[in-house]
C-alpha atoms as a PDB file:
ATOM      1  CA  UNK A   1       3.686  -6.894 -23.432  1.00  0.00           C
ATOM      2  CA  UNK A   2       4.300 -10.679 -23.327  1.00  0.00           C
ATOM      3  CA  UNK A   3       6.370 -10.820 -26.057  1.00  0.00           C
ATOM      4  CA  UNK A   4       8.333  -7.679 -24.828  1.00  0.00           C
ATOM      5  CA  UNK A   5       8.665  -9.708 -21.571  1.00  0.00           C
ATOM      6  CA  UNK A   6      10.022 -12.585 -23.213  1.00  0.00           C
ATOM      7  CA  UNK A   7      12.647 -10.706 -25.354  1.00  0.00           C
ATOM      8  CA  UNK A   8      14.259  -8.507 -22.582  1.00  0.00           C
ATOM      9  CA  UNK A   9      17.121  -9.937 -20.780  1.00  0.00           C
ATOM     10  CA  UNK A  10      16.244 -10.886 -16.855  1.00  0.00           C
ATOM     11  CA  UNK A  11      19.155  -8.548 -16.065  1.00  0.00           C
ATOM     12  CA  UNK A  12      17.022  -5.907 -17.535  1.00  0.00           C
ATOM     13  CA  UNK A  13      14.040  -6.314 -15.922  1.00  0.00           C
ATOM     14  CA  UNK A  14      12.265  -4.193 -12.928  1.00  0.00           C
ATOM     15  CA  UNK A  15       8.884  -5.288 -11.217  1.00  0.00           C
ATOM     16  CA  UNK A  16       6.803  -1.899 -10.229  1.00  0.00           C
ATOM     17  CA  UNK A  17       3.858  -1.202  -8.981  1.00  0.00           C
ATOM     18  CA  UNK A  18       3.724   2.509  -9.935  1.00  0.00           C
ATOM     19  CA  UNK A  19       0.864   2.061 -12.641  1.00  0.00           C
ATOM     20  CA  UNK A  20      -2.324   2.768  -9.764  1.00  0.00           C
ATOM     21  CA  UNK A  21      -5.063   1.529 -12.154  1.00  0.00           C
ATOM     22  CA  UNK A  22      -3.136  -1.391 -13.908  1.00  0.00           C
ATOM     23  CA  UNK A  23      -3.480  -3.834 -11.319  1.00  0.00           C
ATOM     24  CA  UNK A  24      -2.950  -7.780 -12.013  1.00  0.00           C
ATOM     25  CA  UNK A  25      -5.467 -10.183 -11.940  1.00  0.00           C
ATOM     26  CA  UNK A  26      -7.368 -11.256  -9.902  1.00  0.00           C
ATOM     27  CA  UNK A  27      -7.385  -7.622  -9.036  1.00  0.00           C
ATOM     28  CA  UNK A  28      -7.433  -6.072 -11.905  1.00  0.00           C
ATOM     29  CA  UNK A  29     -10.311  -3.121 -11.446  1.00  0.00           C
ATOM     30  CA  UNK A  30      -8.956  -2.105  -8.392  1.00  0.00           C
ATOM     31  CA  UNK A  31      -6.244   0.215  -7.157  1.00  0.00           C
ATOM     32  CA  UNK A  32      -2.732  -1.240  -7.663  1.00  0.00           C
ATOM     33  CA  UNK A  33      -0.680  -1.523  -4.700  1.00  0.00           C
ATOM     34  CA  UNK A  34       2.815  -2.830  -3.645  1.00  0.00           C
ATOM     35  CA  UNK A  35       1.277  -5.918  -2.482  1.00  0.00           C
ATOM     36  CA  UNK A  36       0.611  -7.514  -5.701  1.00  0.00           C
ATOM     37  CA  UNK A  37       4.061  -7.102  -6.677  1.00  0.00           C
ATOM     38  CA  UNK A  38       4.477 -10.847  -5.583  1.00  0.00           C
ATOM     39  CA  UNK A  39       1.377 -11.570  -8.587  1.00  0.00           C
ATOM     40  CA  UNK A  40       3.588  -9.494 -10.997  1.00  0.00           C
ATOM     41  CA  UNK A  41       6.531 -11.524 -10.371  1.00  0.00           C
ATOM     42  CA  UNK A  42       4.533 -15.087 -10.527  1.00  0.00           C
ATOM     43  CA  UNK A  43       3.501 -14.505 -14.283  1.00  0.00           C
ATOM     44  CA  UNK A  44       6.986 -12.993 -15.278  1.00  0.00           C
ATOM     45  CA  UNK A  45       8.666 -16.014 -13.809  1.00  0.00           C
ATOM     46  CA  UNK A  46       5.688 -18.089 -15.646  1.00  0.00           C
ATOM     47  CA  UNK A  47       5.994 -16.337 -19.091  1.00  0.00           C
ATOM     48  CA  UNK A  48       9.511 -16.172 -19.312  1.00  0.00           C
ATOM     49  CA  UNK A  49       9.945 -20.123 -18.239  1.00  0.00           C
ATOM     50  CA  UNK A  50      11.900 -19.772 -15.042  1.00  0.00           C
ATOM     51  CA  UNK A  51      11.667 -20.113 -11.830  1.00  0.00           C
ATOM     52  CA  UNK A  52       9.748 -17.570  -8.734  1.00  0.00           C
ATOM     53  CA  UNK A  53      12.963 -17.435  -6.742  1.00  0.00           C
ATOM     54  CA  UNK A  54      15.000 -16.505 -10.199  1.00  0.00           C
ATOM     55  CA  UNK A  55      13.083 -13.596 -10.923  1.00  0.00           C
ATOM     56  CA  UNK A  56      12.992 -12.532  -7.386  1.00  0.00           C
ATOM     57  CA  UNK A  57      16.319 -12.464  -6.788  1.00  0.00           C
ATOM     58  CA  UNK A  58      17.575 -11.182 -10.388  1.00  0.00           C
ATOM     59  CA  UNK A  59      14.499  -7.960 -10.141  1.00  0.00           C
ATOM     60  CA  UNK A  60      15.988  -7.481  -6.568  1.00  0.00           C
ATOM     61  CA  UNK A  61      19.333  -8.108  -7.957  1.00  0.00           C
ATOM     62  CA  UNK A  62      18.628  -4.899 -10.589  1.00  0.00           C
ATOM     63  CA  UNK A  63      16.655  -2.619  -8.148  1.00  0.00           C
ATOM     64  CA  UNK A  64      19.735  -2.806  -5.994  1.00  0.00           C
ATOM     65  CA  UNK A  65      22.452  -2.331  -8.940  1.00  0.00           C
ATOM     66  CA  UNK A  66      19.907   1.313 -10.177  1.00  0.00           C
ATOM     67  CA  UNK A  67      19.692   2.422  -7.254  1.00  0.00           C
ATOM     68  CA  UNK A  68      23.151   2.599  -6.257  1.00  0.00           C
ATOM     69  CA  UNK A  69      23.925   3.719  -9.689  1.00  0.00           C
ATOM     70  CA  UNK A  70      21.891   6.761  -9.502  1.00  0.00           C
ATOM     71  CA  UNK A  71      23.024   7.157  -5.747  1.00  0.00           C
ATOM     72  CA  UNK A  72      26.894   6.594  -6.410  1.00  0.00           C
ATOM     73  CA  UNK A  73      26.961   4.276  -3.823  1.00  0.00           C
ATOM     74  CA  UNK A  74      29.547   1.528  -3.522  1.00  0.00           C
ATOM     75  CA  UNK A  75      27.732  -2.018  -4.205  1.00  0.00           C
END
């Protein structure tokens, strides 16, 4: 998955917590939950060499541009 991570394109990239039983470590073991989203986006930011607030804004960035997509709402 890490080298997945490193090849796709930032503007390509979603953070999701929609995997139940796949949560990150430290809590890996227990149930997944929106919470650890933050986690998620730490070690993206960390594998991919940029910075928190990047990845943040760029995941928010694409969330944003889907779901008015799929919604046909003006951005």
């Amino acid at each position: 998955m890490r080298a997945a991570l490193r090849q796709t394109p930032l503007e390509r990239l979603l953070i999701e917590t929609d995997a139940p039983y796949l949560a990150p470590v430290p809590w890996r073991g227990k149930r997944n939950e929106p919470a650890y989203v933050l986690e998620t986006a730490k070690r993206v930011a960390e594998i991919k060499g940029l910075p928190l607030e990047q990845v943040a804004a760029a995941t928010s960035s694409n969330w944003k541009r889907l779901c008015l997509q799929e919604t046909g709402q003006d951005r």
